[in-house]
PDB file of N, CA and C in Angstrom:
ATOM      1  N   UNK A   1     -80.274 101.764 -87.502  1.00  0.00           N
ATOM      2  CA  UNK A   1     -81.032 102.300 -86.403  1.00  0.00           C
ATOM      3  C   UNK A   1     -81.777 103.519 -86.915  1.00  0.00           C
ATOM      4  N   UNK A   2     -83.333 103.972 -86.554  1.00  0.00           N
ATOM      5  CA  UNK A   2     -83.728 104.759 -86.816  1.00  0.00           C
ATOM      6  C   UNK A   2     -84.792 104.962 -85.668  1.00  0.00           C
ATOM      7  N   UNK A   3     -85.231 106.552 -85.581  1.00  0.00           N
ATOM      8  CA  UNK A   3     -85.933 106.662 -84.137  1.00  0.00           C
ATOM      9  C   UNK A   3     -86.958 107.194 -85.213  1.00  0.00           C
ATOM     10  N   UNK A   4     -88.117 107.153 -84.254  1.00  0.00           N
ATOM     11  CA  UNK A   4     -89.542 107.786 -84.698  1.00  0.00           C
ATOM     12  C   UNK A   4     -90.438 109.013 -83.812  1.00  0.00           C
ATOM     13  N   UNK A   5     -90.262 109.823 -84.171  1.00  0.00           N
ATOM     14  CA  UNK A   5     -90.701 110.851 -83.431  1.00  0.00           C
ATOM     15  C   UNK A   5     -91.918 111.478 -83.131  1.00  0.00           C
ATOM     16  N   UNK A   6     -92.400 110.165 -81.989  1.00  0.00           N
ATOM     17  CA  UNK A   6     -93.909 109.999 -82.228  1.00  0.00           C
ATOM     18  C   UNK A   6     -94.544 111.464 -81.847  1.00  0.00           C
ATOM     19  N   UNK A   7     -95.967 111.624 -82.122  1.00  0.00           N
ATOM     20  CA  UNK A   7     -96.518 113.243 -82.499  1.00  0.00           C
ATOM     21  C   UNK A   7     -95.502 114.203 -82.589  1.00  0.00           C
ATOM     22  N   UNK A   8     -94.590 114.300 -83.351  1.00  0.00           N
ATOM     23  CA  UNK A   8     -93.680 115.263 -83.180  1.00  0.00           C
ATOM     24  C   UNK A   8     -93.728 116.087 -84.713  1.00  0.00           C
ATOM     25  N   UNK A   9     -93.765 117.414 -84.848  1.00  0.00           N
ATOM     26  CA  UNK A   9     -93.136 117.656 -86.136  1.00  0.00           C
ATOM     27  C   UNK A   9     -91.937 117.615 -86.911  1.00  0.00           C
ATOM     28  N   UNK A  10     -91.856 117.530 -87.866  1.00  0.00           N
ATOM     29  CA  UNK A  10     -90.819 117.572 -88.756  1.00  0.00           C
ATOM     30  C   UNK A  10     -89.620 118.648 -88.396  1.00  0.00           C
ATOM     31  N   UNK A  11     -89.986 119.851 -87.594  1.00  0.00           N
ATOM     32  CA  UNK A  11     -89.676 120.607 -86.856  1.00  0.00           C
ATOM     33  C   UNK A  11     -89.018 120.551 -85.528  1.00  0.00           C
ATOM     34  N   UNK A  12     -89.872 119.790 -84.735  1.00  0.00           N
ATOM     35  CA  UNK A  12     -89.650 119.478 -83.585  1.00  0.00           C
ATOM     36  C   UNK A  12     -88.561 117.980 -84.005  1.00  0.00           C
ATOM     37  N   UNK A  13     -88.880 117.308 -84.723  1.00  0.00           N
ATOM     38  CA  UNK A  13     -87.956 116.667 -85.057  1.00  0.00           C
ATOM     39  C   UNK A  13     -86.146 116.436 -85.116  1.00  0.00           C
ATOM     40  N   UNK A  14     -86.487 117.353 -86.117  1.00  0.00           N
ATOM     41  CA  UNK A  14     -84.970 118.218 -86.806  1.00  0.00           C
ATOM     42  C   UNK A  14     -84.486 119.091 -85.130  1.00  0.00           C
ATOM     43  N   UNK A  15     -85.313 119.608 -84.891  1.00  0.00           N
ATOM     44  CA  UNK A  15     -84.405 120.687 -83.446  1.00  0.00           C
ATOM     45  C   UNK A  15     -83.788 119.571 -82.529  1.00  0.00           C
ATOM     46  N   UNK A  16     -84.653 118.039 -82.061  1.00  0.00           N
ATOM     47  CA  UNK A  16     -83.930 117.118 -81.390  1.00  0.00           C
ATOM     48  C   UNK A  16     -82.807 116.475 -82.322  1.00  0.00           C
ATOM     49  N   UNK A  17     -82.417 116.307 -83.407  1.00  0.00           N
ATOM     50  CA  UNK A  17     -81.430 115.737 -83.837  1.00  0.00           C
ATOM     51  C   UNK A  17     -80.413 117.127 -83.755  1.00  0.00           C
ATOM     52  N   UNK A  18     -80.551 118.129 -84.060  1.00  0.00           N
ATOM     53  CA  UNK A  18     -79.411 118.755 -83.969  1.00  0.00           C
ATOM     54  C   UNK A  18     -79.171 119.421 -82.520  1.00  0.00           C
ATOM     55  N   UNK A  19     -79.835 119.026 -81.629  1.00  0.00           N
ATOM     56  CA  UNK A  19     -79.369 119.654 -80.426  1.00  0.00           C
ATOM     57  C   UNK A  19     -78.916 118.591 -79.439  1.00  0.00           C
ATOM     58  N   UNK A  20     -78.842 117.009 -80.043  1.00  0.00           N
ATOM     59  CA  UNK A  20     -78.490 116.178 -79.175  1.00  0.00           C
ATOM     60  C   UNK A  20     -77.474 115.579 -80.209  1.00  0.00           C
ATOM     61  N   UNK A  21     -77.536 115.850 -81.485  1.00  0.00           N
ATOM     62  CA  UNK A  21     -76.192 115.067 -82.433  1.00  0.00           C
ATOM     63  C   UNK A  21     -76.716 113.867 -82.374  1.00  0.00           C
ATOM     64  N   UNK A  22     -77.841 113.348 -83.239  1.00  0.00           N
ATOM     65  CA  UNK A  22     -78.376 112.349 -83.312  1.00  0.00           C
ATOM     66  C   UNK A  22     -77.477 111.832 -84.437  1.00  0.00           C
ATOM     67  N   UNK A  23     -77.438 110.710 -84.963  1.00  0.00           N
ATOM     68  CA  UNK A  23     -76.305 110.611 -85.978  1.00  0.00           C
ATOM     69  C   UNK A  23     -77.476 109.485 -86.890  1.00  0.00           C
ATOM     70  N   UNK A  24     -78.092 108.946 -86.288  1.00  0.00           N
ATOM     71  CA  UNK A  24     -78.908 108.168 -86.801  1.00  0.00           C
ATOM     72  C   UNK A  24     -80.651 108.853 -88.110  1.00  0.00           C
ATOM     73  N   UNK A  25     -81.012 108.214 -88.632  1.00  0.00           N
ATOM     74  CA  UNK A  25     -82.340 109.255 -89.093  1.00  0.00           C
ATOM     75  C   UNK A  25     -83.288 108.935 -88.311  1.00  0.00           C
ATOM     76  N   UNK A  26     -84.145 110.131 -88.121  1.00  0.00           N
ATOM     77  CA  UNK A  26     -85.366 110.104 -87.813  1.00  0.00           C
ATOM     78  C   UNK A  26     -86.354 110.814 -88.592  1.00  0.00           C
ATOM     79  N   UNK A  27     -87.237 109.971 -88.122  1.00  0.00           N
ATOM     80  CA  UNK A  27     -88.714 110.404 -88.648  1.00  0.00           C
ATOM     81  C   UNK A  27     -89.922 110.928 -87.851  1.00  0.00           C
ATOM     82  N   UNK A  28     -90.714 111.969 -88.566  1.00  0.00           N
ATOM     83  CA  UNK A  28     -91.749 113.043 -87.327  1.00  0.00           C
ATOM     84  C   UNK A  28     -92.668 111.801 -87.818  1.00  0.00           C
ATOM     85  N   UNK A  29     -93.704 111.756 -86.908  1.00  0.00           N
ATOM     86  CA  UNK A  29     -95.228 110.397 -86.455  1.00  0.00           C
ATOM     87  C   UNK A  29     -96.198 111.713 -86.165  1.00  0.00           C
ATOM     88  N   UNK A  30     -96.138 112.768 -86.449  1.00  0.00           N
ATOM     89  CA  UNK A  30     -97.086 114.185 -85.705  1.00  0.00           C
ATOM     90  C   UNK A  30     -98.414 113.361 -86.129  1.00  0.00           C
ATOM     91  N   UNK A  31     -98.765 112.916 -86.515  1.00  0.00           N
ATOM     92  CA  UNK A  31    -100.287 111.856 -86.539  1.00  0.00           C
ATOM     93  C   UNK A  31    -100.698 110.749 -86.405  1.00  0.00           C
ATOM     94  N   UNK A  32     -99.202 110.305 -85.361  1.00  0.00           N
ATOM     95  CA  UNK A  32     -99.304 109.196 -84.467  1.00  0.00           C
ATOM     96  C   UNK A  32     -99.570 107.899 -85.829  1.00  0.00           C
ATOM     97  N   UNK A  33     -99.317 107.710 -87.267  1.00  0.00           N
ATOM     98  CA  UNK A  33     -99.518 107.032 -87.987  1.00  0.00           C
ATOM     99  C   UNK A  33     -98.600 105.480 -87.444  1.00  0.00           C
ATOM    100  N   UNK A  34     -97.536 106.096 -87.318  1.00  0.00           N
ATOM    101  CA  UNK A  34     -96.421 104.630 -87.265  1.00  0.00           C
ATOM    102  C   UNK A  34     -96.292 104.208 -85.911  1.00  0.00           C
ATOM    103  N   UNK A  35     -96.486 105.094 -84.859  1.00  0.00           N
ATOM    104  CA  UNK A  35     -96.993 104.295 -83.914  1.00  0.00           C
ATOM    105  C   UNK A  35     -97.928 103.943 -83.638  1.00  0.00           C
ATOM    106  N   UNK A  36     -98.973 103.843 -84.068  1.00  0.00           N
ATOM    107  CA  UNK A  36    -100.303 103.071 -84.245  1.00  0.00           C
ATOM    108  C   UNK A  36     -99.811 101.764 -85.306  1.00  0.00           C
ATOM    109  N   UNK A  37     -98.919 101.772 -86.270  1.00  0.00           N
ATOM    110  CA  UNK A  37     -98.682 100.493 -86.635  1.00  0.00           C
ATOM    111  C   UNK A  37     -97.939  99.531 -86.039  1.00  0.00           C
ATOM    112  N   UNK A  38     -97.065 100.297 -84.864  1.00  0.00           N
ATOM    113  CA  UNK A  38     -96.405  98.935 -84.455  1.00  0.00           C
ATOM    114  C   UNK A  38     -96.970  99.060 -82.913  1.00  0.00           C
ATOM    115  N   UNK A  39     -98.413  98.904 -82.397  1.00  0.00           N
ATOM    116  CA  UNK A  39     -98.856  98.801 -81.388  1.00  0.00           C
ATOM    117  C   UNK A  39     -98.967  99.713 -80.529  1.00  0.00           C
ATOM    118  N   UNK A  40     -98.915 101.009 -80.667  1.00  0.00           N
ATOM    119  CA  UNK A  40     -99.215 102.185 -79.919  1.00  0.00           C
ATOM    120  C   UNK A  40     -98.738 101.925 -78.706  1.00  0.00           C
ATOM    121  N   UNK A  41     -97.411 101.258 -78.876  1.00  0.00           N
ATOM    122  CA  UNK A  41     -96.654 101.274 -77.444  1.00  0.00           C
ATOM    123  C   UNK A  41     -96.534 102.670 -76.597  1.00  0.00           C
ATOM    124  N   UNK A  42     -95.837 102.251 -75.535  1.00  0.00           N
ATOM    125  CA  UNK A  42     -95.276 103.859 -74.461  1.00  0.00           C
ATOM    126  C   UNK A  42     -94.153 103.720 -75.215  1.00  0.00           C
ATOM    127  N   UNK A  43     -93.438 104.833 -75.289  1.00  0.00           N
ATOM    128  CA  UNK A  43     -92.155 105.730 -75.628  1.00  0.00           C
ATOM    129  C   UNK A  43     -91.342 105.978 -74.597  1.00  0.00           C
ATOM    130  N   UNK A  44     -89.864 105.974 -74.078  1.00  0.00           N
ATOM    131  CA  UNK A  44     -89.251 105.056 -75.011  1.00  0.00           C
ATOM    132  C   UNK A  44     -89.522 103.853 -75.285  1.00  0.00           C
ATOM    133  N   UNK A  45     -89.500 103.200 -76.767  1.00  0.00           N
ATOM    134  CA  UNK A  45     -89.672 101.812 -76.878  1.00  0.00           C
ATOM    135  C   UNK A  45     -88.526 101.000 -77.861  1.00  0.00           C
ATOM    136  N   UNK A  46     -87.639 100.494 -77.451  1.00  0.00           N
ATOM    137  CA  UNK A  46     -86.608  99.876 -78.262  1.00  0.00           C
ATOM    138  C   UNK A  46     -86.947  98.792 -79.263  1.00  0.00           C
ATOM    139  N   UNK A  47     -86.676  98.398 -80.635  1.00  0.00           N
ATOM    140  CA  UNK A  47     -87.209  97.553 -81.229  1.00  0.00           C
ATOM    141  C   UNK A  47     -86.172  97.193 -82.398  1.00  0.00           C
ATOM    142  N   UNK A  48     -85.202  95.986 -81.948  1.00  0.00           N
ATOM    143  CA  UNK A  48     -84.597  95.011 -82.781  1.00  0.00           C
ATOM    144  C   UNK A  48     -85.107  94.445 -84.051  1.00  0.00           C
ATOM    145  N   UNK A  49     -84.729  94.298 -85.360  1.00  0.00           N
ATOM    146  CA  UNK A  49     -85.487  93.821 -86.504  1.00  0.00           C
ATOM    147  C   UNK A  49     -84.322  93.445 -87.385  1.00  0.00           C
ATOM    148  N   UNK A  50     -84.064  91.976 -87.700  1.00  0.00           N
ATOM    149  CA  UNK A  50     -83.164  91.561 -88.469  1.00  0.00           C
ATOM    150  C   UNK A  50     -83.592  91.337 -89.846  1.00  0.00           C
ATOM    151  N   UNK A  51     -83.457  91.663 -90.988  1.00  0.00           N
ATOM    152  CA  UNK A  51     -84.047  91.687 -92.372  1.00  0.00           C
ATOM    153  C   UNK A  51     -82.755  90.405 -92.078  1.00  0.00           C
ATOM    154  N   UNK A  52     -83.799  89.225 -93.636  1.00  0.00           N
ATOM    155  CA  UNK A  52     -83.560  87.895 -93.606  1.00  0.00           C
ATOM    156  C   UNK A  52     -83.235  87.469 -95.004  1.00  0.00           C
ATOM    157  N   UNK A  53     -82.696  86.587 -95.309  1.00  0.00           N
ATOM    158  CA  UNK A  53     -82.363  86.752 -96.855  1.00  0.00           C
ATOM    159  C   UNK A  53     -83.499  85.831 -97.069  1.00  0.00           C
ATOM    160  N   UNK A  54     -84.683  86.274 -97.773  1.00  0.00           N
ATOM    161  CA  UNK A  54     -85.762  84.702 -98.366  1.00  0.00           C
ATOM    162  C   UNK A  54     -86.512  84.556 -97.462  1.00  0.00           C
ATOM    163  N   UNK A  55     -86.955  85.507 -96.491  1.00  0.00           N
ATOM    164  CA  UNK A  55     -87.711  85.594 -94.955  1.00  0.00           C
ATOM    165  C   UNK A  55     -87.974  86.776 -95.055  1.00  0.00           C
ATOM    166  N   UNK A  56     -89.112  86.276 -94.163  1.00  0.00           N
ATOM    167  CA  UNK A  56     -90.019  88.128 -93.332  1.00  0.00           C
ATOM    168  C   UNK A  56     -88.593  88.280 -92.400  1.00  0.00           C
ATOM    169  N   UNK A  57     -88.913  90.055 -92.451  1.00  0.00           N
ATOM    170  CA  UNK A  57     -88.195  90.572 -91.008  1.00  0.00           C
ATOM    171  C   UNK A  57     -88.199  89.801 -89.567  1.00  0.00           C
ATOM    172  N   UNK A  58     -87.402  89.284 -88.932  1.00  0.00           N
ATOM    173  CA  UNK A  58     -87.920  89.159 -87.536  1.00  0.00           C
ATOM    174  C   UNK A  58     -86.815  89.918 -86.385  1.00  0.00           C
ATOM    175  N   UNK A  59     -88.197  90.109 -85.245  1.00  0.00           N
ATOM    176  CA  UNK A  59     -87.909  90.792 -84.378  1.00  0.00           C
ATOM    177  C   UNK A  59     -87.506  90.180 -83.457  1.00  0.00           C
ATOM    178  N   UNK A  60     -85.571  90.818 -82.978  1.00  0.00           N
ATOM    179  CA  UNK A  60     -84.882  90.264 -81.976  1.00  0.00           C
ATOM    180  C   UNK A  60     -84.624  90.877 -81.172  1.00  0.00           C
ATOM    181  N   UNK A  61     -85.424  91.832 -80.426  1.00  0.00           N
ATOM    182  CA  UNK A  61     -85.343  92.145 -79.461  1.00  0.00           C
ATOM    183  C   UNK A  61     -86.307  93.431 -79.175  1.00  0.00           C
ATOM    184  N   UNK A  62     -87.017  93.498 -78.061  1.00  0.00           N
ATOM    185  CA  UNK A  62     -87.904  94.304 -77.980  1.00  0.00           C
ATOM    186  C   UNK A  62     -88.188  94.833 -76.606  1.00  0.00           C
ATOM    187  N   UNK A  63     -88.309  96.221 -75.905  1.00  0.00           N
ATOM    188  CA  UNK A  63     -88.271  96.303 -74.726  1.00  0.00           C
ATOM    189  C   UNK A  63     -88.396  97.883 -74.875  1.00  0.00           C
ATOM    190  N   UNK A  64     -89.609  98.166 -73.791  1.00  0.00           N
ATOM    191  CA  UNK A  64     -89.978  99.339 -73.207  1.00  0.00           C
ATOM    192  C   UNK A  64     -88.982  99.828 -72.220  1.00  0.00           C
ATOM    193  N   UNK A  65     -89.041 101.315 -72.318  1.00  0.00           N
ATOM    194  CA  UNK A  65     -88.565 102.207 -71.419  1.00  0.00           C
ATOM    195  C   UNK A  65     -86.804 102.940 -71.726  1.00  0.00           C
ATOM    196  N   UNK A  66     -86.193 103.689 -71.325  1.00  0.00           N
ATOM    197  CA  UNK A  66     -84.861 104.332 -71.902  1.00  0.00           C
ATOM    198  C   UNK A  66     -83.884 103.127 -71.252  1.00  0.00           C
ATOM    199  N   UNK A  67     -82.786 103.803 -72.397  1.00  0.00           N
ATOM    200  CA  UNK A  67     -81.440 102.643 -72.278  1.00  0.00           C
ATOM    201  C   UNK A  67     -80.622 103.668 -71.224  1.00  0.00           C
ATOM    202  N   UNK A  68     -80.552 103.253 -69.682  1.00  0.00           N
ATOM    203  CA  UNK A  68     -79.538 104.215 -69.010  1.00  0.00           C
ATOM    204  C   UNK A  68     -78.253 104.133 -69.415  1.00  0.00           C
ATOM    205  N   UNK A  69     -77.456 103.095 -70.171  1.00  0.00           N
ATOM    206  CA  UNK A  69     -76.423 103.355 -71.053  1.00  0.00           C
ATOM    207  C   UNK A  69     -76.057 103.365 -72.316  1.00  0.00           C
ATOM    208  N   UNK A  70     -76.163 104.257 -73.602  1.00  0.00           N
ATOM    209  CA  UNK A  70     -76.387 103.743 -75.128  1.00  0.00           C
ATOM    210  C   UNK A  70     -75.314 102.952 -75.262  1.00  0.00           C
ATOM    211  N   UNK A  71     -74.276 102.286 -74.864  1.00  0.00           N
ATOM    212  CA  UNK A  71     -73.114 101.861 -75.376  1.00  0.00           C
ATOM    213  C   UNK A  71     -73.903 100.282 -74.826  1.00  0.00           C
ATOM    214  N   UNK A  72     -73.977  99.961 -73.675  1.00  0.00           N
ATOM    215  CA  UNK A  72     -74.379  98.887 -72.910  1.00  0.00           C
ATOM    216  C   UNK A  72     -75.732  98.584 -73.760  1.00  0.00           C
ATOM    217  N   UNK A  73     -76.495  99.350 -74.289  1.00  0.00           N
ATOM    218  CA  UNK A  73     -78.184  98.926 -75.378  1.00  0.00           C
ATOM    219  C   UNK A  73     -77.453  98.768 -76.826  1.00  0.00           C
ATOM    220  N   UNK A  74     -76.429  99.555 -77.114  1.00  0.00           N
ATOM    221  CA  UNK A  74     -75.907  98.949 -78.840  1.00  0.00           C
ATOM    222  C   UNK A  74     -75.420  97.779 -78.625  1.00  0.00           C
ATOM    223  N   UNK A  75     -74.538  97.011 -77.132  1.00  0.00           N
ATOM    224  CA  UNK A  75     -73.876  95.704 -77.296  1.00  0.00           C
ATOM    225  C   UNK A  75     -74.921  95.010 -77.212  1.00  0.00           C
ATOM    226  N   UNK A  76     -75.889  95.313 -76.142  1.00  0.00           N
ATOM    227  CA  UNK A  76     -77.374  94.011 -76.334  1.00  0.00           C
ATOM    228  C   UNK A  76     -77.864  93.881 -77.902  1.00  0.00           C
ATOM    229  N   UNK A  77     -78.379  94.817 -78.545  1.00  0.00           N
ATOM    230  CA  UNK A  77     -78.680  94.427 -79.496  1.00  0.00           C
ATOM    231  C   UNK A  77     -77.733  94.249 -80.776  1.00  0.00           C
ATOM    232  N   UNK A  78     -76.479  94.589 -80.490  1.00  0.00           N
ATOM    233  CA  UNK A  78     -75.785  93.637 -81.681  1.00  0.00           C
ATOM    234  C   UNK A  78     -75.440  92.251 -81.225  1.00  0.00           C
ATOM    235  N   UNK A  79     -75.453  92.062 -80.147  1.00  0.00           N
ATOM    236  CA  UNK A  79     -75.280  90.215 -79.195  1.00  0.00           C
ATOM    237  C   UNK A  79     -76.626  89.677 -79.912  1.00  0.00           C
ATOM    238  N   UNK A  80     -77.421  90.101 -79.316  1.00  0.00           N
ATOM    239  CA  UNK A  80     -78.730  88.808 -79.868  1.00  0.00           C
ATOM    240  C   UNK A  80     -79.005  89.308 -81.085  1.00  0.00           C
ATOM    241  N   UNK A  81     -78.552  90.068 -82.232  1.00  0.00           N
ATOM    242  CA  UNK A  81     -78.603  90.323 -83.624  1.00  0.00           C
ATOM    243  C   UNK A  81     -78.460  89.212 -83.921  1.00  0.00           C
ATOM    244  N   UNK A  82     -77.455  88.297 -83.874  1.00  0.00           N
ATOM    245  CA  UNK A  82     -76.841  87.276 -84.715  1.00  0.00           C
ATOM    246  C   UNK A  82     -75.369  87.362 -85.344  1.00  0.00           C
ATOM    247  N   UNK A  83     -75.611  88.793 -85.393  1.00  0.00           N
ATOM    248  CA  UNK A  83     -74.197  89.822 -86.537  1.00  0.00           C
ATOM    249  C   UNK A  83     -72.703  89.567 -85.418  1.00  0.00           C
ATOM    250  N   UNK A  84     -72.936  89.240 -84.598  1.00  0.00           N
ATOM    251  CA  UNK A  84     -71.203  89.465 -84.225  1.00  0.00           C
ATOM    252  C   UNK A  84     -71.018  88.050 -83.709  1.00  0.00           C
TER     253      UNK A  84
END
């Protein structure tokens, strides 16, 4: 799992991981680069991606807007992962 911290600095970045105990990495987008590559969606935007052995990546699961429970959004996307 990794979040992207769209226009955000490297700064602004780092202050949300340590003031919410992010455990995961993130990355600052402060020039909107990587969200312009995966469709300049709205934020929050959740996005499933199973790396394949001998295959492109594909995407299993995808959905706008916040997870009102993180425990209840990690079981969805490890269910339709494939992995459990």
């Amino acid at each position: 799992m990794i979040g992207i911290g769209v226009g955000n600095s490297a700064f602004e970045v780092d202050y949300f991981k340590k003031t919410y105990t992010v455990l995961f990495p993130l990355f600052p987008d402060p020039e909107f680069k990587i969200h312009k590559l995966v469709g300049e969606v709205r934020t929050p935007y959740f996005i499933g991606v199973k790396n394949q052995k001998g295959a492109a990546p594909k995407v299993y699961y995808s959905k706008l807007g916040g997870a009102k429970d993180a425990e209840e959004l990690l079981k969805k996307l490890l269910a339709n992962s494939g992995l459990q």
